[in-house]
PDB file of N, CA and C in Angstrom:
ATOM      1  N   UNK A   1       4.733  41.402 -32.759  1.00  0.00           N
ATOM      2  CA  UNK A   1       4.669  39.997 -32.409  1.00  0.00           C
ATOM      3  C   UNK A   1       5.923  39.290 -32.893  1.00  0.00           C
ATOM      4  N   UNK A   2       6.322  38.451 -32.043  1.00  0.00           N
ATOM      5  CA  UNK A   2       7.289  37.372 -32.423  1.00  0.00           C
ATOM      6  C   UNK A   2       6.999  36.093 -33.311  1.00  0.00           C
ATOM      7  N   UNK A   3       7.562  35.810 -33.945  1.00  0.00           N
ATOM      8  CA  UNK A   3       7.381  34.408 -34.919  1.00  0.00           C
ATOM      9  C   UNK A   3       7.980  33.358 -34.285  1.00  0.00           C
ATOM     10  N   UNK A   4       7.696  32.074 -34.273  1.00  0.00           N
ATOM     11  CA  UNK A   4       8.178  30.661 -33.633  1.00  0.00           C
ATOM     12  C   UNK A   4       7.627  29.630 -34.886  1.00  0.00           C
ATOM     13  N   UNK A   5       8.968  28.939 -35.063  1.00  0.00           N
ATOM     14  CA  UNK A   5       8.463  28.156 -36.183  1.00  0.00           C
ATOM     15  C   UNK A   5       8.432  26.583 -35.187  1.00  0.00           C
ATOM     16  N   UNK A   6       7.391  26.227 -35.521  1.00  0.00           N
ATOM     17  CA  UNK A   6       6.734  24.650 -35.143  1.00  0.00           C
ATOM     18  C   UNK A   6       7.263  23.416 -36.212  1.00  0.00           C
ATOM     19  N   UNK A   7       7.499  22.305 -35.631  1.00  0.00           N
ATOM     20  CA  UNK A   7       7.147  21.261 -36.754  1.00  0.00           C
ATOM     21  C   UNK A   7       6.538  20.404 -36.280  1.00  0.00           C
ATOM     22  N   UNK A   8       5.445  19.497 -36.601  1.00  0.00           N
ATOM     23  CA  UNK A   8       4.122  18.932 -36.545  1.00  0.00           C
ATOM     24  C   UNK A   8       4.486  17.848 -37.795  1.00  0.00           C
ATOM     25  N   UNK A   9       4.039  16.392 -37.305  1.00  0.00           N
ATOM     26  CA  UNK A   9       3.577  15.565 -37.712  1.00  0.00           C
ATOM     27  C   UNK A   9       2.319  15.505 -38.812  1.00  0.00           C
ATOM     28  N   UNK A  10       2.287  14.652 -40.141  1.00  0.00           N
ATOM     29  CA  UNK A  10       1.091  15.200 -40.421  1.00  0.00           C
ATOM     30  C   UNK A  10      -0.286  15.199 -39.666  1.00  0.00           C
ATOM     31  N   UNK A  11      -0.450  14.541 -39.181  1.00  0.00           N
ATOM     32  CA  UNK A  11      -1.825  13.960 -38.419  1.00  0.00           C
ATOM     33  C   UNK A  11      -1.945  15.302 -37.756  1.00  0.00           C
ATOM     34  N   UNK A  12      -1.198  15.762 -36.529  1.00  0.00           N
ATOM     35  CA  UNK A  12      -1.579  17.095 -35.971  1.00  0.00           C
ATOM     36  C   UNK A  12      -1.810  18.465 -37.149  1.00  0.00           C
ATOM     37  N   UNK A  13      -0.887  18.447 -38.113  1.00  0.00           N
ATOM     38  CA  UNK A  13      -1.128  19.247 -38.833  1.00  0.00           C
ATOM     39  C   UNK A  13      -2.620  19.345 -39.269  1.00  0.00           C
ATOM     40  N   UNK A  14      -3.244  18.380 -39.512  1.00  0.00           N
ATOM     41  CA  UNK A  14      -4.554  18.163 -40.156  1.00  0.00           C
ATOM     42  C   UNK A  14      -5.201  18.070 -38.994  1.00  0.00           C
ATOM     43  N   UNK A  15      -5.216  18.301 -37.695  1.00  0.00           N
ATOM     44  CA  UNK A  15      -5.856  18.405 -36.022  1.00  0.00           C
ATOM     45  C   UNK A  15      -6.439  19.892 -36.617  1.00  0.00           C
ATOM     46  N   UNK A  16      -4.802  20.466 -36.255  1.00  0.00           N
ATOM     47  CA  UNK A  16      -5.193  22.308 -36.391  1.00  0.00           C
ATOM     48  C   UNK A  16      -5.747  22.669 -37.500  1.00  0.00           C
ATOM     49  N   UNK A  17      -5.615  22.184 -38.419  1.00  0.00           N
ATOM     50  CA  UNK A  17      -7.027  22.589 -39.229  1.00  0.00           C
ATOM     51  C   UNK A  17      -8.114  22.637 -39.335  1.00  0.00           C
ATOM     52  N   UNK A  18      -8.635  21.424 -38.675  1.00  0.00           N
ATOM     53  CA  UNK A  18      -9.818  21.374 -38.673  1.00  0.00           C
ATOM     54  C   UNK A  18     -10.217  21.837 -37.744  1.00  0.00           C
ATOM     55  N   UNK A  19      -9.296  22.175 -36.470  1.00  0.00           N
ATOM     56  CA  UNK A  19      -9.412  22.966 -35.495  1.00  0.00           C
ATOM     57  C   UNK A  19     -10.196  24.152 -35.604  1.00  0.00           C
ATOM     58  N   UNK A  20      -8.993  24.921 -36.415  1.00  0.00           N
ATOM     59  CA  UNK A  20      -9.122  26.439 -37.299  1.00  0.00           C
ATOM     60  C   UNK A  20     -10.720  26.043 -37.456  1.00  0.00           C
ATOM     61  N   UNK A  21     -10.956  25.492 -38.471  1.00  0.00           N
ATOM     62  CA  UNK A  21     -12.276  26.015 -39.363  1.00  0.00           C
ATOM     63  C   UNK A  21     -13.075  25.691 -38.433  1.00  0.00           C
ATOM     64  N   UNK A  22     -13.399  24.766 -37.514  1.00  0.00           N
ATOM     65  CA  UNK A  22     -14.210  23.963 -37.109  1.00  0.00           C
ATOM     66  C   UNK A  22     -15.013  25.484 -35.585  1.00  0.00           C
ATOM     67  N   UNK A  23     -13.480  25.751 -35.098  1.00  0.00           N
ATOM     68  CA  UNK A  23     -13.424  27.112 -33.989  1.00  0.00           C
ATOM     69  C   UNK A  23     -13.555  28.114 -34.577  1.00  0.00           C
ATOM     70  N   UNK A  24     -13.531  28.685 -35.542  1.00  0.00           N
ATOM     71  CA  UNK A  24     -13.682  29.771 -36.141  1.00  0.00           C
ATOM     72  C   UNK A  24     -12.456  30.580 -36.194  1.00  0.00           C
ATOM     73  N   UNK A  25     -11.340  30.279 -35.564  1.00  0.00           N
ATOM     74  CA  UNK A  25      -9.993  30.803 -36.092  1.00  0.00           C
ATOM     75  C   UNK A  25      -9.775  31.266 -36.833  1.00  0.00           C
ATOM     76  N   UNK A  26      -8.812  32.485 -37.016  1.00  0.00           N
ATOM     77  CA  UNK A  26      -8.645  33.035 -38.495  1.00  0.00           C
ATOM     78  C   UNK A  26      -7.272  32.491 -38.923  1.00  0.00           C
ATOM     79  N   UNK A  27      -6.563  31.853 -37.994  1.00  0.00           N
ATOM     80  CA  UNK A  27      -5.249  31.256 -38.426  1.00  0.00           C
ATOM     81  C   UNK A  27      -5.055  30.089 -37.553  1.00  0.00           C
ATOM     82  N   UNK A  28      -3.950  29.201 -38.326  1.00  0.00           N
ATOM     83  CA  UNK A  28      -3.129  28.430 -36.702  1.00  0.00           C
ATOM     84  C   UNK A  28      -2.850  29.170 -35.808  1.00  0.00           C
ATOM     85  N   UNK A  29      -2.077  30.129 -36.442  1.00  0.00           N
ATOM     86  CA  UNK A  29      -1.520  31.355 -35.071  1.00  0.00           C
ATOM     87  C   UNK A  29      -2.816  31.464 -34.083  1.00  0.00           C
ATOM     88  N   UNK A  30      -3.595  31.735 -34.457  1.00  0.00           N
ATOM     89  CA  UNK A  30      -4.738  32.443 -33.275  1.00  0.00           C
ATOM     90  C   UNK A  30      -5.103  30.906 -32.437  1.00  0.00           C
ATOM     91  N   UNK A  31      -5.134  29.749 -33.166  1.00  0.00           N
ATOM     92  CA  UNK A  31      -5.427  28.504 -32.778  1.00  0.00           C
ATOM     93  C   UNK A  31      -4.271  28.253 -31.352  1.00  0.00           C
ATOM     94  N   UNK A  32      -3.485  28.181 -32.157  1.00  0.00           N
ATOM     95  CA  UNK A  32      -1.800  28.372 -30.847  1.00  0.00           C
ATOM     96  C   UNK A  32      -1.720  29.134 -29.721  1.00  0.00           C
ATOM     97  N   UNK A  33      -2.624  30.472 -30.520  1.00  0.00           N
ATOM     98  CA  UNK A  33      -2.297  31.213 -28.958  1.00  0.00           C
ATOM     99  C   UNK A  33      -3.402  31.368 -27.960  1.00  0.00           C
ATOM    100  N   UNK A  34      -4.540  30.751 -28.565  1.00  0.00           N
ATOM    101  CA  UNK A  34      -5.888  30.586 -27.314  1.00  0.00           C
ATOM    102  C   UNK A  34      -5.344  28.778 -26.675  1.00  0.00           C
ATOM    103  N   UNK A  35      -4.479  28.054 -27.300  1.00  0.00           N
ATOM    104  CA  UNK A  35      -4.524  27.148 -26.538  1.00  0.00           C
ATOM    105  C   UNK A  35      -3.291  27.511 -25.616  1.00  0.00           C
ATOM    106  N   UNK A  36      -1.855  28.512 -25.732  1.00  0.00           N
ATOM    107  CA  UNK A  36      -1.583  28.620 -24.762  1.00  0.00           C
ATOM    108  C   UNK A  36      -1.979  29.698 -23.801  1.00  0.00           C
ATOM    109  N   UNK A  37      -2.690  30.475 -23.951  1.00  0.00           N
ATOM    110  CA  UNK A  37      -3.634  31.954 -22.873  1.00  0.00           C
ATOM    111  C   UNK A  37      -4.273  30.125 -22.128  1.00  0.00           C
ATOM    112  N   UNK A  38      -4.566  29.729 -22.694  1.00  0.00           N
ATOM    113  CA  UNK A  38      -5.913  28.335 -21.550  1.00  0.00           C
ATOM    114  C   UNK A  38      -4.599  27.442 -20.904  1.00  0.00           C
ATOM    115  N   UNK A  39      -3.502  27.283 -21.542  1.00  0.00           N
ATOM    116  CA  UNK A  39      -2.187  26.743 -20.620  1.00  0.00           C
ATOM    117  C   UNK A  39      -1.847  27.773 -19.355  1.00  0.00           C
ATOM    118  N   UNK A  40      -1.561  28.885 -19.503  1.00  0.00           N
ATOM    119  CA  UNK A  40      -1.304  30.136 -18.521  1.00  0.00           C
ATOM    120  C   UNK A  40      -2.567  30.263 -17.847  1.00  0.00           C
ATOM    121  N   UNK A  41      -3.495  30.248 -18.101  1.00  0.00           N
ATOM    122  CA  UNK A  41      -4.729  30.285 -17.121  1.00  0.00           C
ATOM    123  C   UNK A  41      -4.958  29.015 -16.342  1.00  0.00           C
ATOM    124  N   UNK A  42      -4.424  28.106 -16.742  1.00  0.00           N
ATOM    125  CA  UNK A  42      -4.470  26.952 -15.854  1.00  0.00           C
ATOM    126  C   UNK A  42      -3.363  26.562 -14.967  1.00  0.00           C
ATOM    127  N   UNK A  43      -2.059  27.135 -15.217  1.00  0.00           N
ATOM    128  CA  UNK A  43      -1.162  26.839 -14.383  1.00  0.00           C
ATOM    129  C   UNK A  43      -0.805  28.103 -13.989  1.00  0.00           C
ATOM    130  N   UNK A  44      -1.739  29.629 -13.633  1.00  0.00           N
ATOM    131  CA  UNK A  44      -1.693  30.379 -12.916  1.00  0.00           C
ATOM    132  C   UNK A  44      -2.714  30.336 -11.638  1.00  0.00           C
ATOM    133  N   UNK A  45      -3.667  29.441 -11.907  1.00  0.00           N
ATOM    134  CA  UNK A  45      -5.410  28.586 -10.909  1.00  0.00           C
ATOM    135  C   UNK A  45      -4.348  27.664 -10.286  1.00  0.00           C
ATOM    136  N   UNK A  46      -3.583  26.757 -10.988  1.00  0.00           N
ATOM    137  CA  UNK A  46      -2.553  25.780 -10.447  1.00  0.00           C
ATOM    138  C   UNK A  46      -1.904  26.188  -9.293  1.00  0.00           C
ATOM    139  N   UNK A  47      -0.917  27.002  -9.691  1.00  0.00           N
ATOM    140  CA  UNK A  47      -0.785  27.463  -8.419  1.00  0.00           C
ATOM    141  C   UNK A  47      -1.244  28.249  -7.350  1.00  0.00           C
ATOM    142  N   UNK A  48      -2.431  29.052  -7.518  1.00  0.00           N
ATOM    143  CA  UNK A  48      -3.072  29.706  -6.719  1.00  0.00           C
ATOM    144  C   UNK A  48      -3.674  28.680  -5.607  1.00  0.00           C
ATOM    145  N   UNK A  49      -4.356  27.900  -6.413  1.00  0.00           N
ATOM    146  CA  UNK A  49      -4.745  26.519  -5.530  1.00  0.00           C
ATOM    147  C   UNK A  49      -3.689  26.041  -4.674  1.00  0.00           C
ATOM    148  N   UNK A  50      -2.685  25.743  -5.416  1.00  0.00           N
ATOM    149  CA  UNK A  50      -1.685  24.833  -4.241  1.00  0.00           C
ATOM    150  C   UNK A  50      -1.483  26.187  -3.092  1.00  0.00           C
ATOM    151  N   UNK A  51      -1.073  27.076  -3.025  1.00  0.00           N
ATOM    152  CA  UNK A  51      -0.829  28.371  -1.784  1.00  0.00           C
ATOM    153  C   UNK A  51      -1.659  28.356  -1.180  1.00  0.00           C
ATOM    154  N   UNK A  52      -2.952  28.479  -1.534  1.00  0.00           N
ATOM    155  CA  UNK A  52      -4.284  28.044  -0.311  1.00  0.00           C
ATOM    156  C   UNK A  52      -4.549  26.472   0.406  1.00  0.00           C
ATOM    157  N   UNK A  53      -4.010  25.648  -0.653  1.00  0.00           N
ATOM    158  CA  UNK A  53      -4.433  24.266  -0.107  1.00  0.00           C
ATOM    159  C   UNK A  53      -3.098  24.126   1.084  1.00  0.00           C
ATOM    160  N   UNK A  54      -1.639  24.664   0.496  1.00  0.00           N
ATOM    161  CA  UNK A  54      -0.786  24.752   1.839  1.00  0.00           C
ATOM    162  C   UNK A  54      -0.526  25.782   2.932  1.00  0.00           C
ATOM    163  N   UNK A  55      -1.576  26.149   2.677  1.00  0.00           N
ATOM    164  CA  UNK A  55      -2.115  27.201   3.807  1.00  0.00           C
ATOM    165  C   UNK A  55      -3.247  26.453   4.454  1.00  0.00           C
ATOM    166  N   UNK A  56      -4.067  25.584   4.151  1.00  0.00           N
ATOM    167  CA  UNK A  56      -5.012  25.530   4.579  1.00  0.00           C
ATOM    168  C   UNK A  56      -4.323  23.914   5.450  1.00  0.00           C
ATOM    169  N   UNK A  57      -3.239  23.067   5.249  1.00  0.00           N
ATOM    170  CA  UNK A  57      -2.290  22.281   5.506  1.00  0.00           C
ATOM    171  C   UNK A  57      -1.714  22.647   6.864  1.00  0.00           C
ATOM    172  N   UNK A  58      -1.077  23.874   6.702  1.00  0.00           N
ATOM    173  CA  UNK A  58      -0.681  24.688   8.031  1.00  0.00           C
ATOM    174  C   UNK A  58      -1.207  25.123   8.721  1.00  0.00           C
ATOM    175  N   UNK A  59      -2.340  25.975   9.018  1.00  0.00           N
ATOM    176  CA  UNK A  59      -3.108  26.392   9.263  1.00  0.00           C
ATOM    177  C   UNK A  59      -4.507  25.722  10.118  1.00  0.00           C
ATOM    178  N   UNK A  60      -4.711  25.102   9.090  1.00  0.00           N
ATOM    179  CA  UNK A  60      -6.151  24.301   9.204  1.00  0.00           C
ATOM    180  C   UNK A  60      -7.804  24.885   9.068  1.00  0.00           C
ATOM    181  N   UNK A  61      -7.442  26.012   8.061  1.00  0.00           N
ATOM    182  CA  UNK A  61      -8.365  26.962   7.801  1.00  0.00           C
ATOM    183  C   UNK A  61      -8.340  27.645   6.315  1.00  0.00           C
ATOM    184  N   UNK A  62      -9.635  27.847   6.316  1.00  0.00           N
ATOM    185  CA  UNK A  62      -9.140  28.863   4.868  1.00  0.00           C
ATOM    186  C   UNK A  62     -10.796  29.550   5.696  1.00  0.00           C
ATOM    187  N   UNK A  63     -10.559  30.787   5.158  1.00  0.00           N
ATOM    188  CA  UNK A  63     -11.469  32.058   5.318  1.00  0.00           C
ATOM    189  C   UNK A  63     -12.719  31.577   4.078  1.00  0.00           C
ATOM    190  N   UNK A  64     -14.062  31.923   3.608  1.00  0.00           N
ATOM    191  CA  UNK A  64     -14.951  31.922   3.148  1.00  0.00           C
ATOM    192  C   UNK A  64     -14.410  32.210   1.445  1.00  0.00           C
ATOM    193  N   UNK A  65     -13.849  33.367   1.418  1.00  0.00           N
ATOM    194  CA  UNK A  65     -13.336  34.048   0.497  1.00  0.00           C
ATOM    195  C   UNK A  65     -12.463  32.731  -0.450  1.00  0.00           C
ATOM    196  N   UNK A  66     -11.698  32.553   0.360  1.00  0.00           N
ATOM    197  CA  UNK A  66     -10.496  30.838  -0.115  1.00  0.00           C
ATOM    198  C   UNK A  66     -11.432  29.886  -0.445  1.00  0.00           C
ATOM    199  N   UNK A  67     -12.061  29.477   0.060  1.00  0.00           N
ATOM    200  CA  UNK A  67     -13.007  28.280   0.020  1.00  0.00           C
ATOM    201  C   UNK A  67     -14.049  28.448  -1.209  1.00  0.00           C
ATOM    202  N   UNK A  68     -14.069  29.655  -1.489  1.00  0.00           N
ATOM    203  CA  UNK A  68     -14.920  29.327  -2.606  1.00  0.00           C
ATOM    204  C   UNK A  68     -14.581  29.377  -3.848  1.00  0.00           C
ATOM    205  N   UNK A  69     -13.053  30.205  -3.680  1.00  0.00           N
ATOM    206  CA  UNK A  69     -12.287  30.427  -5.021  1.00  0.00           C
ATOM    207  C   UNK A  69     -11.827  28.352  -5.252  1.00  0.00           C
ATOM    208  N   UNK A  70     -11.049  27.894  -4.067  1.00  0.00           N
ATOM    209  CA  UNK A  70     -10.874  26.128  -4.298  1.00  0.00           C
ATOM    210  C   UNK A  70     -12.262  25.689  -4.924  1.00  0.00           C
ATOM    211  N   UNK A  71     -13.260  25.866  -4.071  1.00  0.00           N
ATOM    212  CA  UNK A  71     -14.432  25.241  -4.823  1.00  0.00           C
ATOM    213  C   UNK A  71     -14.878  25.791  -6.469  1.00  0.00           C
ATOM    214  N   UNK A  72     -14.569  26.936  -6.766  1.00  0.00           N
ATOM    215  CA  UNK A  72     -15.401  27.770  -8.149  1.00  0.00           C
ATOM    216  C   UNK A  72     -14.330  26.990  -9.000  1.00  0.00           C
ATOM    217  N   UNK A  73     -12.633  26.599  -8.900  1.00  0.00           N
ATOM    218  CA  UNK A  73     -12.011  26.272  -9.368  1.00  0.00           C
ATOM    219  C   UNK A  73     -12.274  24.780  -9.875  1.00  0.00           C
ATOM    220  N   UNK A  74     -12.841  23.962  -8.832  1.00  0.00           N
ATOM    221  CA  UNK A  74     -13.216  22.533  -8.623  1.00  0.00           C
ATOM    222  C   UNK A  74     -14.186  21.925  -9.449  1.00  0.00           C
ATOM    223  N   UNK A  75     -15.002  22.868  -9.230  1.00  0.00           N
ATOM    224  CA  UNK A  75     -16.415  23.083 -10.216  1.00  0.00           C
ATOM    225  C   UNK A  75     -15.685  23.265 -11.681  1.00  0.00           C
ATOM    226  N   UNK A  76     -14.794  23.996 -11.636  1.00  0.00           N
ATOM    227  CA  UNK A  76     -14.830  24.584 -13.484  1.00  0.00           C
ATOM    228  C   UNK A  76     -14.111  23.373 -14.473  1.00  0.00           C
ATOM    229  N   UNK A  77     -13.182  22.475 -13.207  1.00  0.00           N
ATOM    230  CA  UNK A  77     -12.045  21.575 -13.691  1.00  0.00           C
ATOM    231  C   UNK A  77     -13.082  20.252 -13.928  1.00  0.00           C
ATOM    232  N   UNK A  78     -14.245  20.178 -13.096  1.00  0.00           N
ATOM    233  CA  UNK A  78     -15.025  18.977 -12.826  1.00  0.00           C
ATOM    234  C   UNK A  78     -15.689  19.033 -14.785  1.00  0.00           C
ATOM    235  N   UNK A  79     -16.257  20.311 -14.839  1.00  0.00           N
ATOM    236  CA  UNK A  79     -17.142  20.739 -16.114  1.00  0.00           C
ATOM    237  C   UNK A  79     -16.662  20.375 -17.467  1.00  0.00           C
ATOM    238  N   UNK A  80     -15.419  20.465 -16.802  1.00  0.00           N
ATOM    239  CA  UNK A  80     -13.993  20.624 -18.496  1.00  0.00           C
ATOM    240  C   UNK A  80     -14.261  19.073 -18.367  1.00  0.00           C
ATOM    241  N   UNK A  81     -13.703  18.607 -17.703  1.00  0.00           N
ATOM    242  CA  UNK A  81     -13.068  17.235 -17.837  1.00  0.00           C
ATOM    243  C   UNK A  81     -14.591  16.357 -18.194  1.00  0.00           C
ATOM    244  N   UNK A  82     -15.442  16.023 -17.411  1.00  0.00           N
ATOM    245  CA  UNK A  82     -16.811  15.623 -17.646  1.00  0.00           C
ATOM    246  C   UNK A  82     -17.962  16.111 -18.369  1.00  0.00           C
ATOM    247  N   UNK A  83     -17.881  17.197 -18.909  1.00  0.00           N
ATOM    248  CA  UNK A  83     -18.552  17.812 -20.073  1.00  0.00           C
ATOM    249  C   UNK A  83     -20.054  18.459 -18.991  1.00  0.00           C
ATOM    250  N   UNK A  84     -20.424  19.678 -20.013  1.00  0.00           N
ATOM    251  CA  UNK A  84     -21.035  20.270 -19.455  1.00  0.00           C
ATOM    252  C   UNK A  84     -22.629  19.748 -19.541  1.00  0.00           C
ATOM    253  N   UNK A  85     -22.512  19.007 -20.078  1.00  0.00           N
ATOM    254  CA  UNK A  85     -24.043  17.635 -20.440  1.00  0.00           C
ATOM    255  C   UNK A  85     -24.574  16.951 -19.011  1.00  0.00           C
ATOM    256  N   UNK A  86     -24.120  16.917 -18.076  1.00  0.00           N
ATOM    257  CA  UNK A  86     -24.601  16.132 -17.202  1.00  0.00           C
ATOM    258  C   UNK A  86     -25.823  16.550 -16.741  1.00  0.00           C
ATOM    259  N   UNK A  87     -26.482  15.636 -16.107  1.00  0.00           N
ATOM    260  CA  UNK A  87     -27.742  16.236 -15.324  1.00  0.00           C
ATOM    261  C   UNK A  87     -27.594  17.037 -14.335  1.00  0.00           C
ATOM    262  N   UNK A  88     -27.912  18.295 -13.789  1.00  0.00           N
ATOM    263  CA  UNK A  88     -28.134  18.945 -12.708  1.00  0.00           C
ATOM    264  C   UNK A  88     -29.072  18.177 -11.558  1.00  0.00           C
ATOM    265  N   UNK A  89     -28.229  18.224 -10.822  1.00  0.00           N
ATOM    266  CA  UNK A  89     -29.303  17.251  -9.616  1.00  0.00           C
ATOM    267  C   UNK A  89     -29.874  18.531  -8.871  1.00  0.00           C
ATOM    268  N   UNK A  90     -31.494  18.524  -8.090  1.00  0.00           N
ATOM    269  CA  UNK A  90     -31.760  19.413  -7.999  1.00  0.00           C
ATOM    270  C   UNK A  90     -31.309  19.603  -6.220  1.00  0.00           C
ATOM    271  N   UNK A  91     -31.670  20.912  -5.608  1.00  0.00           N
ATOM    272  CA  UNK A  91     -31.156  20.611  -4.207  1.00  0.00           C
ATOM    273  C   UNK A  91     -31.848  19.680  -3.342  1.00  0.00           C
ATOM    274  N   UNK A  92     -32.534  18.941  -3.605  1.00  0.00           N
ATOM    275  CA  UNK A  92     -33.708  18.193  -2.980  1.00  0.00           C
ATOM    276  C   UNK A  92     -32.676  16.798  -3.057  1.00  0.00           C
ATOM    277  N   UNK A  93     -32.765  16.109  -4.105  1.00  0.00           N
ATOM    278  CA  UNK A  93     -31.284  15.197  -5.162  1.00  0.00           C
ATOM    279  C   UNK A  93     -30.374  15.481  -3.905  1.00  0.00           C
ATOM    280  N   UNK A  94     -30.134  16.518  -2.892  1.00  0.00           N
ATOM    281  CA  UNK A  94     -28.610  16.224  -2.485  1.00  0.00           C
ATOM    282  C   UNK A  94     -29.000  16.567  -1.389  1.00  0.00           C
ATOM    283  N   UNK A  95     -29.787  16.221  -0.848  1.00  0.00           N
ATOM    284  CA  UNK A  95     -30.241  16.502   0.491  1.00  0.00           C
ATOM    285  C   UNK A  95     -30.097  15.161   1.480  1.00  0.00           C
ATOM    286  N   UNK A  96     -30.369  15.383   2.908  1.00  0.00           N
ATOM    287  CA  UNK A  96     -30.137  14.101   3.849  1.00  0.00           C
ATOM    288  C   UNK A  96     -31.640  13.435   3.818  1.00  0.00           C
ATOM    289  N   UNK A  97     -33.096  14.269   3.414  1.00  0.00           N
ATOM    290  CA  UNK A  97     -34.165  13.624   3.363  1.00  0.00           C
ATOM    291  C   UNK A  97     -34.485  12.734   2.257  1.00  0.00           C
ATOM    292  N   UNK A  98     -33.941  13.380   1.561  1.00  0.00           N
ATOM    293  CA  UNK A  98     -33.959  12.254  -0.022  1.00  0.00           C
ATOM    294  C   UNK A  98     -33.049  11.153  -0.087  1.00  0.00           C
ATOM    295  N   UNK A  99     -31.978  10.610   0.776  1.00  0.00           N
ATOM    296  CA  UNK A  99     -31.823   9.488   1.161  1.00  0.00           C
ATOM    297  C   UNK A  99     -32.432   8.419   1.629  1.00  0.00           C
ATOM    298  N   UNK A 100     -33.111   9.304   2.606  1.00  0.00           N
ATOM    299  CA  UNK A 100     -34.283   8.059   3.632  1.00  0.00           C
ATOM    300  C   UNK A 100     -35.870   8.086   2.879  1.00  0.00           C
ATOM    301  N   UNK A 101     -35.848   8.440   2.053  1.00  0.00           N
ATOM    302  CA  UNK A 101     -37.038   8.015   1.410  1.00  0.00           C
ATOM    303  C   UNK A 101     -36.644   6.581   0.677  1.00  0.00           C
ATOM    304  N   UNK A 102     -38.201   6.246   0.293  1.00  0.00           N
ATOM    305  CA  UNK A 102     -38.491   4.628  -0.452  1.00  0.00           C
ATOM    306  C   UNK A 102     -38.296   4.801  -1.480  1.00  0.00           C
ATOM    307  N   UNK A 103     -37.506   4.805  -2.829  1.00  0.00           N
ATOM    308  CA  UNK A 103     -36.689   4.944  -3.947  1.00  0.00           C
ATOM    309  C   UNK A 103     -37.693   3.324  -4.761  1.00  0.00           C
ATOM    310  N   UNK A 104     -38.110   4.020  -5.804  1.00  0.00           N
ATOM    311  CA  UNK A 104     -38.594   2.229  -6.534  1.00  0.00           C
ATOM    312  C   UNK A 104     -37.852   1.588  -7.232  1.00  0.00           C
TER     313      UNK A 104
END
């Protein structure tokens, strides 16, 4: 492994710590390098997405296969960002009959 020396403010310094203990980390190092593996996993989805979305631009199609990798992606970015707490609406909740019903 290679070494990279950082310098950090105190405030972040005292982030990654509590980071560490809080994640179960055995170091900053391990703290550093699961947050950049989740940087590379997101701007390798990044661009996978954009090649299908400008395919699907040109085209005017994406195959089943495409469409669900954009959507599984959509879903995972929706989860992160809005937390995984929300209510599940059930399929009934998202249906065209459960509109036109009398709601109290």
């Amino acid at each position: 492994m290679t070494n990279i020396q950082i310098s950090l403010p105190e405030s972040m310094k005292v982030f990654v710590e509590e980071q560490v203990a809080k994640g179960g980390y055995g170091s900053a190092s391990e703290y550093f390098q699961e947050l950049i593996f989740q940087d590379q996993q997101h701007k390798g989805q990044e661009g996978q997405r954009t090649q299908l979305m400008a395919k699907f631009h040109t085209q005017g199609q994406l195959n089943n296969e495409e469409f669900e990798l954009i959507a599984d992606k959509l879903a995972d970015e929706f989860a992160v960002y809005f937390g995984s707490n929300l209510p599940v609406l059930s399929d009934y909740a998202v249906t065209r009959e459960s509109i036109y019903e009398d709601h109290p």
